[in-house]
Protein backbone atom coordinates (compact mmCIF):
# COMPACT_ATOMS: atom_id res chain seq x y z
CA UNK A 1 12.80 25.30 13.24
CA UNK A 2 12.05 26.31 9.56
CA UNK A 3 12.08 22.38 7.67
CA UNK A 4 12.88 22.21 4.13
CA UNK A 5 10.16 22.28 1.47
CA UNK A 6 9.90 20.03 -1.58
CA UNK A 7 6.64 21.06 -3.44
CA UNK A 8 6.61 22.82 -6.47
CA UNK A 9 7.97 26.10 -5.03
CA UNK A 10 10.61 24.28 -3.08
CA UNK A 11 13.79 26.07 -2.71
CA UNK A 12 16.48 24.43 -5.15
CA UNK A 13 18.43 22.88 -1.78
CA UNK A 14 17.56 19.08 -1.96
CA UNK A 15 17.56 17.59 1.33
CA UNK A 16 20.08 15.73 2.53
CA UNK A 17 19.83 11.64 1.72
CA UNK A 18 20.58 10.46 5.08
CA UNK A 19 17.37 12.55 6.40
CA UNK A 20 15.31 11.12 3.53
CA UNK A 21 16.18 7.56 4.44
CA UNK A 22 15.58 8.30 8.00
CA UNK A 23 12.25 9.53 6.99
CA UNK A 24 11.36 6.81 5.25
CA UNK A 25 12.69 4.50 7.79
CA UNK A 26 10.52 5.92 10.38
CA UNK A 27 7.48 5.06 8.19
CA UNK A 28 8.24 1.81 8.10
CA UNK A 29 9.08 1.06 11.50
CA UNK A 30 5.66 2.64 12.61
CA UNK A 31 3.17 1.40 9.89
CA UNK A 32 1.52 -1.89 10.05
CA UNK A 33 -0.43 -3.30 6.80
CA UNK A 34 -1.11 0.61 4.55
CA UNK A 35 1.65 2.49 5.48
CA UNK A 36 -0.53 5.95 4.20
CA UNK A 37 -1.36 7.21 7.35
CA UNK A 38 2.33 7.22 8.44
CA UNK A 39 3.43 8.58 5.11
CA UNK A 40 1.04 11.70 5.53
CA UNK A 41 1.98 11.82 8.71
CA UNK A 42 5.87 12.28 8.51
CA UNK A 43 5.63 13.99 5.33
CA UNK A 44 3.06 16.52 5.71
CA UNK A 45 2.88 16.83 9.91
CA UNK A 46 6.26 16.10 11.20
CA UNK A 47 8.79 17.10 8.52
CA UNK A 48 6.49 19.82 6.78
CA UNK A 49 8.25 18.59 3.46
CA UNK A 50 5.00 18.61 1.88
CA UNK A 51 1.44 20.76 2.63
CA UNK A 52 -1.81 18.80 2.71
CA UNK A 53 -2.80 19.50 -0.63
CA UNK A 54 0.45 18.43 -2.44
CA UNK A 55 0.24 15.10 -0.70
CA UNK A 56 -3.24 15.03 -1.33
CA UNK A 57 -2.32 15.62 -5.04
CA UNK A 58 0.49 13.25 -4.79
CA UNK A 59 -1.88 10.15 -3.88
CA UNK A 60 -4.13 10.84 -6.20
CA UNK A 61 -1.60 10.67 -8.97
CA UNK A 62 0.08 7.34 -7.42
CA UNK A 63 -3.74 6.08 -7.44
CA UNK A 64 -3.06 6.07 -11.62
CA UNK A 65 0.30 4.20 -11.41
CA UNK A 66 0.71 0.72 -11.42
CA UNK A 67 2.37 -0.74 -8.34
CA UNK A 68 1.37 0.57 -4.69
CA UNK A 69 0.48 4.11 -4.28
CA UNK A 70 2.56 4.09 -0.77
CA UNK A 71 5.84 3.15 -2.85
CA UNK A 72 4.81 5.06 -5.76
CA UNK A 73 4.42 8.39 -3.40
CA UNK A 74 7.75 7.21 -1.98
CA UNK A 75 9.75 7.06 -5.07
CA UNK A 76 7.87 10.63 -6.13
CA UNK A 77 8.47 12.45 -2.95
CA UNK A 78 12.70 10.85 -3.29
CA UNK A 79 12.91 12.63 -6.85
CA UNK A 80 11.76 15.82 -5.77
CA UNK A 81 13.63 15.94 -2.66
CA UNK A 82 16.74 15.20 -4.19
CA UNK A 83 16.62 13.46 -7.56
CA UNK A 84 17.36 9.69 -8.30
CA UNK A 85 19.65 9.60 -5.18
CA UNK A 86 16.98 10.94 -3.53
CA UNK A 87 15.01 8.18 -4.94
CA UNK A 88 17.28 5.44 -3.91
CA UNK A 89 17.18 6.98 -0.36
CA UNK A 90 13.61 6.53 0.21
CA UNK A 91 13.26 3.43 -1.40
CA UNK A 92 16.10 2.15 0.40
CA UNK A 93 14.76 3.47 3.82
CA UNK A 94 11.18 2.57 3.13
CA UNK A 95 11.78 -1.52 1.77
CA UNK A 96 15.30 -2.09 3.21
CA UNK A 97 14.17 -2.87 6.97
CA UNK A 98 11.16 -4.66 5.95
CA UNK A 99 13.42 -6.64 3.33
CA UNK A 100 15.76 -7.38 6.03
CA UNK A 101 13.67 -8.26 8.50
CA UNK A 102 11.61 -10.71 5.82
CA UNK A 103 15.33 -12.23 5.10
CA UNK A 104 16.12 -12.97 8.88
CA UNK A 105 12.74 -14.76 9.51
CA UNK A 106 13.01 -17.16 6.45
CA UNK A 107 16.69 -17.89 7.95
CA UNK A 108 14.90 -18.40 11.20
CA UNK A 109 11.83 -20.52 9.32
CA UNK A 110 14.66 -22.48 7.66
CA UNK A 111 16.26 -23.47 10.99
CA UNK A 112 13.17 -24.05 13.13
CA UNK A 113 10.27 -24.03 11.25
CA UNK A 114 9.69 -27.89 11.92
CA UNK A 115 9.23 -27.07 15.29
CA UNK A 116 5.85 -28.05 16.91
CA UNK A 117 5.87 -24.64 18.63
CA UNK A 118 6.47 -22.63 15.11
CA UNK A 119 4.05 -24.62 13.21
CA UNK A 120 1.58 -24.10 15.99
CA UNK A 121 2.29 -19.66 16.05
CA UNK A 122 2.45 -19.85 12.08
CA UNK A 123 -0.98 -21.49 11.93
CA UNK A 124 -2.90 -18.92 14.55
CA UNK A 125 -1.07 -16.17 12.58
CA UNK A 126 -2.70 -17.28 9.35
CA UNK A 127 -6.41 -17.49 10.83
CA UNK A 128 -5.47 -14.18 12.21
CA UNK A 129 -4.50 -12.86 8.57
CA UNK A 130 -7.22 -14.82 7.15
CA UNK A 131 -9.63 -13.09 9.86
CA UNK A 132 -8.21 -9.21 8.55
CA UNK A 133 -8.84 -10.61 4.96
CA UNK A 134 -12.39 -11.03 5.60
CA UNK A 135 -13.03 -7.72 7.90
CA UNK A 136 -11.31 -5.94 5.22
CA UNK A 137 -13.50 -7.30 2.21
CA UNK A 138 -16.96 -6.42 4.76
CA UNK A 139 -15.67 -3.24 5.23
CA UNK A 140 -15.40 -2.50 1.43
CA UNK A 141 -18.62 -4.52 0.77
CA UNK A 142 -20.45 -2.11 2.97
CA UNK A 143 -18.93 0.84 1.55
CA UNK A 144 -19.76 -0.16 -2.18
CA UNK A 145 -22.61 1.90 -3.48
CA UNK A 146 -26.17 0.36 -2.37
CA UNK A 147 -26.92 -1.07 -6.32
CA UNK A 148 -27.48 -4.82 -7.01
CA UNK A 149 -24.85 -5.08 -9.50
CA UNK A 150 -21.92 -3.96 -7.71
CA UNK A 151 -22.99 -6.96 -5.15
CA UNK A 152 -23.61 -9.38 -7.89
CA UNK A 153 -19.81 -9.09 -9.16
CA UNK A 154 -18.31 -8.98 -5.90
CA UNK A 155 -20.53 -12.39 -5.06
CA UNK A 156 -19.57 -13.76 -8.26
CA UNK A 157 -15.75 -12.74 -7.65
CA UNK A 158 -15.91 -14.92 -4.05
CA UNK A 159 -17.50 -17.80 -5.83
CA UNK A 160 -14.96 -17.83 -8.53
CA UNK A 161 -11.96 -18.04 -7.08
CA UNK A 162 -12.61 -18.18 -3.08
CA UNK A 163 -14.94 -21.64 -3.53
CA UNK A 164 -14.07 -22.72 -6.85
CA UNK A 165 -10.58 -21.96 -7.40
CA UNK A 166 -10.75 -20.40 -10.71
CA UNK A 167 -7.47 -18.39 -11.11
CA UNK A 168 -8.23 -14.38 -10.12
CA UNK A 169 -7.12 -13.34 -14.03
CA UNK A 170 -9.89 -15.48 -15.48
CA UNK A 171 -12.21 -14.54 -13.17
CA UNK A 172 -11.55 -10.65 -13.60
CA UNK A 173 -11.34 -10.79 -17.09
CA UNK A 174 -14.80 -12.62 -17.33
CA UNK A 175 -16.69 -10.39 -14.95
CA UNK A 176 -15.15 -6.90 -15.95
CA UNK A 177 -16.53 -6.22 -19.16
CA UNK A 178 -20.17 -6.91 -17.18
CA UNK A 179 -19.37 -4.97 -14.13
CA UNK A 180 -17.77 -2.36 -16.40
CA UNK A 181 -21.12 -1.75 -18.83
CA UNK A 182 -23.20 -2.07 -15.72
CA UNK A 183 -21.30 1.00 -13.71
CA UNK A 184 -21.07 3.06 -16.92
CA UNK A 185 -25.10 2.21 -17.17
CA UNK A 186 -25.87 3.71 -13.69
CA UNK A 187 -24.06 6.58 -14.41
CA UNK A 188 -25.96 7.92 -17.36
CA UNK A 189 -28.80 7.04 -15.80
């Protein structure tokens, strides 16, 4: 089955918006947390809308927007499939359901969130968040390069605002310039 392409040497046939918002759909109903893996994924292995190296290329420019690079790539890839109604396809398929389903469980909250039972599931779910939190900031602490700096900041980052509940702005506007001058040190040396 030959699938459409929608790189730079696409053909000039956009793709139709109901398959763009199924796309996207299917992203979001099979991505916990980073949805990137499932966007490369459907994108680049299933629907062959995009080679490696264009999403590759694609991430790495969403990586310079502000926002989220997942919803950034998501609005990009809607434009070139099929311009701004291609856009509000894949937006629409990739935040609509998790919108939704957001909406229903305030109603639900709303209704029974008194509940012993609730309070009880809504307090293991946050030391279950809580315990992801932490495994994700090891994980990045062990990836950061092996220089005494780059520690120092992220020790004086916790400190701020984990134990003494500075707000994150102040705290990242008075360790930047620092951690800044101290990066661009190591590399000219």
């Amino acid at each position: 089955m030959q699938h459409p392409h929608i790189g730079p040497e696409a053909s000039e046939t956009p793709l139709s918006l109901l398959s763009i918002f199924l796309a996207f759909s299917r992203v979001t109903w099979s991505s916990f947390g980073d949805a990137l893996f499932w966007l490369q994924r459907e994108l680049v292995e299933r629907r062959r809308w995009l080679s490696e190296a264009e999403f590759v290329e694609l991430m790495a420019l969403t990586q310079l927007l502000p926002g989220p690079g997942g919803l950034n790539l998501v609005v990009m890839v809607g434009h070139r499939a099929a311009g701004w109604p291609g856009v509000a396809a894949a937006v629409l398929g990739f935040l609509g359901w998790p919108f939704l389903l957001v909406f229903g469980l305030g109603m639900l909250y709303q209704q029974y969130g008194e509940l012993p039972l609730v309070r009880q599931a809504l307090s293991g779910m946050s030391a279950v968040a809580a315990g992801l939190l932490l495994a994700s900031g090891i994980k990045l602490t062990i990836a950061l390069p092996r220089r005494w700096h780059a520690r120092l900041f992220g020790v004086l980052a916790f400190m701020g605002v984990g134990v003494l509940h500075w707000p994150l702005i102040v705290v990242v506007g008075a360790l930047a310039p620092g951690a800044i001058a101290a990066a661009w040190r190591d590399t000219d040396a």
